[in-house]
Structure formats: structure tokens, C-alpha cells
Protein backbone atom coordinates (compact mmCIF):
# COMPACT_ATOMS: atom_id res chain seq x y z
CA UNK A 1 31.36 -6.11 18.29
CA UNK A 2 33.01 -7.37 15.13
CA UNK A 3 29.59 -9.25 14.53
CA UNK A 4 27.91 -6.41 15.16
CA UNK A 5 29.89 -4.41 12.81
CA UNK A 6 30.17 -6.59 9.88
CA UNK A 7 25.77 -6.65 10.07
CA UNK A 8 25.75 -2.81 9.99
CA UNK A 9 28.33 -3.19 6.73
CA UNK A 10 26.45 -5.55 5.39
CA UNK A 11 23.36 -3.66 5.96
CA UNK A 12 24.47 -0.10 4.53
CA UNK A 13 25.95 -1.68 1.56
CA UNK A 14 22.72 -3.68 0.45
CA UNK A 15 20.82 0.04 1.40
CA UNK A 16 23.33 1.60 -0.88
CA UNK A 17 23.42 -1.10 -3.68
CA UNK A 18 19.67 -0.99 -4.08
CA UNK A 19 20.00 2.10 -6.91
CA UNK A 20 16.25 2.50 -6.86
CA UNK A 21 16.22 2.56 -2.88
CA UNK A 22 19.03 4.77 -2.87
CA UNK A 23 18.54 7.25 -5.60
CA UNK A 24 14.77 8.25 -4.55
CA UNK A 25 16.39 8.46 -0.74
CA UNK A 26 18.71 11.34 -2.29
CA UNK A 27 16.63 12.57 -4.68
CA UNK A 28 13.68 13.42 -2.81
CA UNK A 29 15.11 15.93 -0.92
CA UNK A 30 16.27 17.70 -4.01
CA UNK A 31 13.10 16.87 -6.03
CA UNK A 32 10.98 18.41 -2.72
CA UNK A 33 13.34 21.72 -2.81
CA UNK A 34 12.92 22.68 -6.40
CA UNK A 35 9.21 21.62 -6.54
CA UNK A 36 8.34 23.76 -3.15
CA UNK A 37 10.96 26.34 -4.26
CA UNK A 38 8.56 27.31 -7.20
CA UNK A 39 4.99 26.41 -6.16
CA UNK A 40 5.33 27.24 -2.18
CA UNK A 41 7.95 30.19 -2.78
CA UNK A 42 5.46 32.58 -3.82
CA UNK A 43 3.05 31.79 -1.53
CA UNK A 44 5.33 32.32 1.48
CA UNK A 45 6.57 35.41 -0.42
CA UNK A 46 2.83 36.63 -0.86
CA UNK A 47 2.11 35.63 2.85
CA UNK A 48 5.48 37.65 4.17
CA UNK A 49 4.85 40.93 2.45
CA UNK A 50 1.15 40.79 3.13
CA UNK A 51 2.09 40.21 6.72
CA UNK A 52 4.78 43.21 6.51
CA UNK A 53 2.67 45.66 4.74
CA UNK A 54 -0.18 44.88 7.15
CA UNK A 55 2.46 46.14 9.91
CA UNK A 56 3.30 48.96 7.25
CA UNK A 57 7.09 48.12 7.38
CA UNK A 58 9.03 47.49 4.13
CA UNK A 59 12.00 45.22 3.38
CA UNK A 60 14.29 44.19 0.81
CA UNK A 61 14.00 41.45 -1.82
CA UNK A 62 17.23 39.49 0.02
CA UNK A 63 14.87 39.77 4.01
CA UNK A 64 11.60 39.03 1.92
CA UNK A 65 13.35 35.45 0.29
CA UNK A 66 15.52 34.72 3.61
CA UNK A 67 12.60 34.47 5.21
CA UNK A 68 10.81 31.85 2.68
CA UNK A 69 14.51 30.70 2.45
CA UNK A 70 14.16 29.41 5.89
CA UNK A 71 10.62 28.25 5.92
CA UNK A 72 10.90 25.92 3.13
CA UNK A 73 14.35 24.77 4.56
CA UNK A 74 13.48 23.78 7.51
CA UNK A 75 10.07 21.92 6.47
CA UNK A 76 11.97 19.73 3.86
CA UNK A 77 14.99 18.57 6.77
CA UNK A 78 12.33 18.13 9.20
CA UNK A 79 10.15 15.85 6.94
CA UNK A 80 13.02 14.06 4.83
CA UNK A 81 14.70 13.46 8.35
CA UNK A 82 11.71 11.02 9.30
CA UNK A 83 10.40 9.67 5.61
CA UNK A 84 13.63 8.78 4.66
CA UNK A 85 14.62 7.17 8.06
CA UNK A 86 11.58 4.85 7.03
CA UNK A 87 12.85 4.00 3.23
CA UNK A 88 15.80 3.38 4.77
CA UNK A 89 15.05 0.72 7.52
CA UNK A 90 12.69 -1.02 4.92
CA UNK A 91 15.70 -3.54 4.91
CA UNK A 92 14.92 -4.90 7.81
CA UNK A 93 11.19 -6.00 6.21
CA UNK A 94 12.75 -7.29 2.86
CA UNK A 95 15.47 -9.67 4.76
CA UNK A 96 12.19 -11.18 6.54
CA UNK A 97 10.18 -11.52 2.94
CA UNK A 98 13.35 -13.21 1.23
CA UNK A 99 14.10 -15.17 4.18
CA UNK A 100 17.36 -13.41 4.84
CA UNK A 101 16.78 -12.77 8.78
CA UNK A 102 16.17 -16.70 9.13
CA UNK A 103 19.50 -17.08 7.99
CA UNK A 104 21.38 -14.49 10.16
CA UNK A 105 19.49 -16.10 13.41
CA UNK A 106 20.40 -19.79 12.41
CA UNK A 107 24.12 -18.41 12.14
CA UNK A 108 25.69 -17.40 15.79
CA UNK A 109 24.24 -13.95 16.08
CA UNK A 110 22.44 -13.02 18.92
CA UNK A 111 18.70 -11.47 18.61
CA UNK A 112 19.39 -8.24 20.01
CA UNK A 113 22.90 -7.67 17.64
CA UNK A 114 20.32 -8.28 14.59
CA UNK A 115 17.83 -5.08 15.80
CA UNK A 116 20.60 -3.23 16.34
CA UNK A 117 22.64 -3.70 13.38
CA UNK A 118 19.62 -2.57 11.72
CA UNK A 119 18.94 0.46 13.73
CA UNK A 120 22.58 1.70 13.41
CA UNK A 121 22.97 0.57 9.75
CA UNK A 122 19.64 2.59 8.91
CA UNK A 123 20.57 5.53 11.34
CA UNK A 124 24.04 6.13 9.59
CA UNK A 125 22.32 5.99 6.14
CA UNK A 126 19.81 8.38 6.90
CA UNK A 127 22.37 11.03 8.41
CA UNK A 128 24.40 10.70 5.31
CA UNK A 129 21.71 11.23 3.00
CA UNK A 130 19.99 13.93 5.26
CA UNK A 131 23.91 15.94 6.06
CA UNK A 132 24.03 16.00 1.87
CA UNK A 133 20.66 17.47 1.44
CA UNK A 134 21.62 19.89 4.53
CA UNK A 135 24.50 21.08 2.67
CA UNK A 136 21.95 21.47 -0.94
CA UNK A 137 19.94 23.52 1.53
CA UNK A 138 22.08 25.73 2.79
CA UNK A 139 23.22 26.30 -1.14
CA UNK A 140 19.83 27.14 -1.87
CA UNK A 141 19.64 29.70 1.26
CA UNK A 142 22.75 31.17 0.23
CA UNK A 143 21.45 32.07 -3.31
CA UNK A 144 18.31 33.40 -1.91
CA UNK A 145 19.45 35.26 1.39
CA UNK A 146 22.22 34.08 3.71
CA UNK A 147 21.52 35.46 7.10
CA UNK A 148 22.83 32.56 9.12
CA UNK A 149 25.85 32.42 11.18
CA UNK A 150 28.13 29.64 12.19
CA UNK A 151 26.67 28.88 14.97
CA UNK A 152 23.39 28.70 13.06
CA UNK A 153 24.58 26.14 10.90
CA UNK A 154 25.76 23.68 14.21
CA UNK A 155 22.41 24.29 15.01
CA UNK A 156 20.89 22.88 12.14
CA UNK A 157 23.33 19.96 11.96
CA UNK A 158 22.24 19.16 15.59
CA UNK A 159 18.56 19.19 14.89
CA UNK A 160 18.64 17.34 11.47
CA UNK A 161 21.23 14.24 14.09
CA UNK A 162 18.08 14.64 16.66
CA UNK A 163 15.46 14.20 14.12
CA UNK A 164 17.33 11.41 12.01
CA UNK A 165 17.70 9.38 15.89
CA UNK A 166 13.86 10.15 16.59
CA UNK A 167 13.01 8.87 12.79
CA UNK A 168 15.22 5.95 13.02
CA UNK A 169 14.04 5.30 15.92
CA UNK A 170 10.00 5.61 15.35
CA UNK A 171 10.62 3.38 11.89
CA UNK A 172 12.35 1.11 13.85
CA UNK A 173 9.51 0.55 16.48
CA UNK A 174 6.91 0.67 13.06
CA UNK A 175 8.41 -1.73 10.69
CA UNK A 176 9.90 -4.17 13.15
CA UNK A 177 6.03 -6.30 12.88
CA UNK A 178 6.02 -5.99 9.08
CA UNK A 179 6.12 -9.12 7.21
CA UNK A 180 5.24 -8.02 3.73
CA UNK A 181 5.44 -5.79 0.66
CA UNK A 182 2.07 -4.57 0.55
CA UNK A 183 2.53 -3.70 4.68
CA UNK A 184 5.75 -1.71 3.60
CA UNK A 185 4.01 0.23 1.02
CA UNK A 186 0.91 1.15 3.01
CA UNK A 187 3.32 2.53 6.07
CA UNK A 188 6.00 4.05 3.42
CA UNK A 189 2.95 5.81 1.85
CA UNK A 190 0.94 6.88 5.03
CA UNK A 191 4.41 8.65 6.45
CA UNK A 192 5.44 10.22 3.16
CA UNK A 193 1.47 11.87 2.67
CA UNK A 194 0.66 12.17 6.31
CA UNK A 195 3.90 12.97 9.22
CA UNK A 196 5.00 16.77 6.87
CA UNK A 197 1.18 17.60 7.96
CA UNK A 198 1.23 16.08 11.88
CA UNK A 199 4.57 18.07 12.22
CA UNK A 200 4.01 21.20 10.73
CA UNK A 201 6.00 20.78 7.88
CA UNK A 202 3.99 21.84 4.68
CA UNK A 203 1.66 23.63 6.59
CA UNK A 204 2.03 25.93 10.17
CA UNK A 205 0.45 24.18 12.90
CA UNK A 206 -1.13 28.29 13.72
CA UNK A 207 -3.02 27.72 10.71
CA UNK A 208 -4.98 24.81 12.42
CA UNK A 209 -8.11 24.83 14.32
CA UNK A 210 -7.32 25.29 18.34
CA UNK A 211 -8.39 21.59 18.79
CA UNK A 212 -5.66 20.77 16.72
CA UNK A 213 -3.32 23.04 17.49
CA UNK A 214 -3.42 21.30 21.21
CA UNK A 215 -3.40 17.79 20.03
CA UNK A 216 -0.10 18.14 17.52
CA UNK A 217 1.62 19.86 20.70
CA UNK A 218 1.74 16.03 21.86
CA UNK A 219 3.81 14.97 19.07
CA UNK A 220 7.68 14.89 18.95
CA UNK A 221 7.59 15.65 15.62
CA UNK A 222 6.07 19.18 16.36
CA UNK A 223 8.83 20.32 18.36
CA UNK A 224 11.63 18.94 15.80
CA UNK A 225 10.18 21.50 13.09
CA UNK A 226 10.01 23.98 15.41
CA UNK A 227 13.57 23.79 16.65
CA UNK A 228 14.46 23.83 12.49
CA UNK A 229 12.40 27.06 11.74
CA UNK A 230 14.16 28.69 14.86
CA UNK A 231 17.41 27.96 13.82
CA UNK A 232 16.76 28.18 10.22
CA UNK A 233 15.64 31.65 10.50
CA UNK A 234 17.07 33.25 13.58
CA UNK A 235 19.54 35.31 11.33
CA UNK A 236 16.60 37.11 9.41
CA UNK A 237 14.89 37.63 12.47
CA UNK A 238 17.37 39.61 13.92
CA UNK A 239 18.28 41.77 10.68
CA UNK A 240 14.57 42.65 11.07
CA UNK A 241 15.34 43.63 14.60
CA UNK A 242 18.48 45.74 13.40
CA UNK A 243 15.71 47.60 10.62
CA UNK A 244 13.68 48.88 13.54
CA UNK A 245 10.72 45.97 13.32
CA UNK A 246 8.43 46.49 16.82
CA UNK A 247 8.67 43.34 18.72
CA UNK A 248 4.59 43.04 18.72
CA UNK A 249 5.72 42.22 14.59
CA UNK A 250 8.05 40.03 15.13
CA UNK A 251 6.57 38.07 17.72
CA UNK A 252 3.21 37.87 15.52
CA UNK A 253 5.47 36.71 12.66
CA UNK A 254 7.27 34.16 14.68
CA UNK A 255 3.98 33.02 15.77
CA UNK A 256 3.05 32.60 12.29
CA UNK A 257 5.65 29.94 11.29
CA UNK A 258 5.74 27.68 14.53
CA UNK A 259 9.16 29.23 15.62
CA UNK A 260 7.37 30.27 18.65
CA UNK A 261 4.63 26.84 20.09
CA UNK A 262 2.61 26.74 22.51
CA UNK A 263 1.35 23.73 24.84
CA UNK A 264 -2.17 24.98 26.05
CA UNK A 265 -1.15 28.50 26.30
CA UNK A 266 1.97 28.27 27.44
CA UNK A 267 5.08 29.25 25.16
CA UNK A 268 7.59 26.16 25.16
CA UNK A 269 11.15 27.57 25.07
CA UNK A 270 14.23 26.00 23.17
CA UNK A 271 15.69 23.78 25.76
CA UNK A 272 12.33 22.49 26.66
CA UNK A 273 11.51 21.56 22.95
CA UNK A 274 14.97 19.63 22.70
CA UNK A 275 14.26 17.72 26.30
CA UNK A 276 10.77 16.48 24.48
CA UNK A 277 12.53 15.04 21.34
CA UNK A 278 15.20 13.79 23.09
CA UNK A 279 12.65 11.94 25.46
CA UNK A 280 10.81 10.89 22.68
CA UNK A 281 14.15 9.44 21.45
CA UNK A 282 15.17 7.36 24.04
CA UNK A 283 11.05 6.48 24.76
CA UNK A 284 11.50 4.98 21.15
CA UNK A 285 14.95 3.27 21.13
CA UNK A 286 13.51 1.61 24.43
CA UNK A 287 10.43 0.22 22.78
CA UNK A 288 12.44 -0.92 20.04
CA UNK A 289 14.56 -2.61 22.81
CA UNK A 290 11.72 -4.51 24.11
CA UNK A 291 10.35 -5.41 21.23
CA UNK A 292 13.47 -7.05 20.16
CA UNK A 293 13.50 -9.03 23.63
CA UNK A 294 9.97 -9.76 23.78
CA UNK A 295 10.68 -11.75 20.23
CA UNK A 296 13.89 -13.06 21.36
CA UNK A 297 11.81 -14.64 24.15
CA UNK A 298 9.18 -15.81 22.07
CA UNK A 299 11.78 -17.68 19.61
């Protein structure tokens, strides 16, 4: 264990001494808020009251923003939880391109302590850096509309741990083959453009085609978002409830920001949503596993 622990120091502190690694890790989240705060705010806004007027009910400025409060919260934790997972673990490709991992195996260090150093060294970056931006979120929600509760907030804290273990993880199982810059840029861009859109992030998965709709149920990802927006947003929900909103409204509105999914018609309920990304979780760490053995072997 003390090897072990002096890799996952090692590793965190070259994470953390690379400014330009760091810095965009941190920044990003921030950079994301207050460029989605002003494009993507009004847009949600727009959406929400067109949505509310359609159902001729009328709400105050503080329900109108909690709402897009909680939106564009929970779609910035549930994508920075994964990209930045990947920046993070991009160590483990640079100590193979400088020729540091030949080093660490010719010293007495088994294999299997070297994956895992890096999975725990990149796992307790990421939570850092996501638990800060949490806590800039929750800021922002308060100076918009703060309808969460205390129990809300554990909530979120949970989900953003369960995401950062599923990104860790999945980066883990992607960059572990990487030998290269240019292979570390192409998978550092694909995630950044493509995994907000494959989870539901930037855009709801009930704006989708029903082809699509059915194939993104498949993904972890999907449900991660999901379990954000509920938590995210529970609190406005039920002041709506306490104004008199029909439940046909809410339920339609719920619909229309993935806090309620459905796997081929069927709704998929809270605990069920957790049991798939925690599967996916340990699915992941165990590939990871074996790939570390099935090289260990091959060595």
C-alpha cells in the first residue's frame, strides 16, 4: 500500500503541476456556466413560459429561472463529470510517450498497482475539481432561484461521486491502449464535442427522433443526467405543485427535460436509474481490471 500510495501522490501532483492541464480542468466548468448561462438561459426561459402559458398557468420570475437554474446545472455536472475524468487520466498516456511507465515497471511495482494508481490518482482529481464546480453551481442556483433542500444537495453530491467513478472509469478502459499525442487529442476531442449530446446534456433526449430516443436509453450516461435533472430540480417541481399546477403539466414538463426516461415505454424510476450506473461502474472498473492483467500477462 505505501507503493501504491506514493504512485497516486505522485500522480495527482504531476496532474496538478501541469498549470495548463489543470487550469482548463477548473475552468471549463466555469467557462461552460457563464457561456450557457447567457446563450442557453433564454432559450430554456423562452421554452418554460411557452410551455406554461400553453397550460395557461403563470409563475414568477424566481420558478421561471429555478427551473433553467436546474437545467443548465445539471447538464454542465453531468458532462464535466465525464470530460474532465478524461483530461485528467491523460497522465497515464503522457508517462507512456516520455517513457515514464517503462521506468515505474523496471522499478519493483507490480502491473496492477500502476493501473490503479492511475485510476485512483485520476478519480480523486476529478472529484475535487467536479465538488468545486458543484459548489460554483449551487452559487449560481442560489442567485437565480434556490428551491433545493438539504437533502437535495446530498443528492447532487452523490450523483456528481457516481458519475466521476463511471467517467474515471470509462477513460480508464479508453485511454489505457493510447500510445500517442495525436490518439489523446482525437479521444479528448470526440468526448468533449460528442458524450453532452449521447447523454442528454445540451440537448433533451425527448427532443430526439423515437429511434434515438431508444438507442441512448442503452447508455449509462443517459441515466446519470437524468438522476442530476431530478435532483437538481425536484424543489421547483414541488413549489409548482404547492401553486396548484395539474399533474398532466407537470408530468408533460418533467417529460420535457429527461427527469422522467423511458426504456421502450416503460418509465425507469430512481433506484432503477442508480442500479444501471452503478452496473455500468463496476462493468467498467472490471474491464479496466482485465485489461491491466491481460498486459501484465503479455509482458
Amino acid at each position: 500500500m505505501t507503493g501504491l500510495g506514493a504512485l497516486i501522490q505522485r500522480n495527482m501532483k504531476l496532474y496538478f503541476k501541469d498549470k495548463g492541464m489543470f487550469f482548463t480542468s477548473l475552468i471549463t466548468p466555469v467557462i461552460l456556466l457563464v457561456l450557457y448561462g447567457t446563450f442557453l438561459g433564454n432559450v430554456y426561459e423562452d421554452s418554460f413560459r411557452g410551455a406554461l402559458e400553453a397550460a395557461g398557468a403563470s409563475v414568477s420570475d424566481e420558478v421561471i429561472w429555478g427551473c433553467v437554474g436546474g437545467q443548465l446545472v445539471s447538464s454542465l455536472l453531468a458532462v464535466s463529470c465525464v470530460t474532465v475524468a478524461f483530461c485528467a487520466n491523460l497522465l497515464m498516456v503522457q508517462d507512456k510517450i516520455t517513457g515514464a511507465r517503462g521506468d515505474l515497471t523496471i522499478a519493483p511495482v507490480k502491473p496492477g498497482t500502476l493501473g490503479l494508481s492511475y485510476y485512483l490518482a485520476t478519480l480523486g482529481s476529478t472529484l475535487l475539481i467536479n465538488y468545486v464546480a458543484l459548489g460554483i453551481y449551487l452559487g449560481y442556483l442560489a442567485a437565480v432561484g434556490w428551491f433545493l433542500t438539504v437533502g437535495d444537495v446530498l443528492a447532487l453530491a452523490l450523483d456528481v461521486t457516481l458519475l466521476v467513478l463511471f467517467g474515471t472509469a470509462l477513460s480508464s478502459c479508453v485511454n489505457f491502449p493510447l500510445t500517442t499525442n495525436g490518439q489523446a487529442s482525437a479521444v479528448g476531442t470526440v468526448v468533449s464535442a460528442g458524450y453532452g449530446f449521447v447523454c442528454g446534456a445540451y440537448m433533451p433526449i425527448s427532443n430526439f427522433s423515437e429511434g434515438l430516443q431508444k438507442a441512448l436509453s442503452f447508455l449509462p450516461g443517459t441515466y446519470g443526467t437524468s438522476l442530476l435533472r431530478n435532483h437538481a430540480m425536484r424543489g421547483v417541481f414541488e413549489e409548482m405543485r404547492s401553486l396548484g399546477f395539474p399533474e398532466p403539466v407537470m408530468e408533460a414538463i418533467r417529460d420535457s427535460v429527461d427527469c422522467n426516461l423511458y426504456f421502450f415505454g416503460d418509465r425507469v424510476g430512481l433506484s432503477a436509474m442508480y442500479v444501471v450506473l452503478i452496473g455500468a461502474i463496476v462493468l467498467a472498473i472490471g474491464l479496466y481490471i482485465g485489461m491491466n492483467v491481460w498486459k501484465a500477462r503479455k509482458q
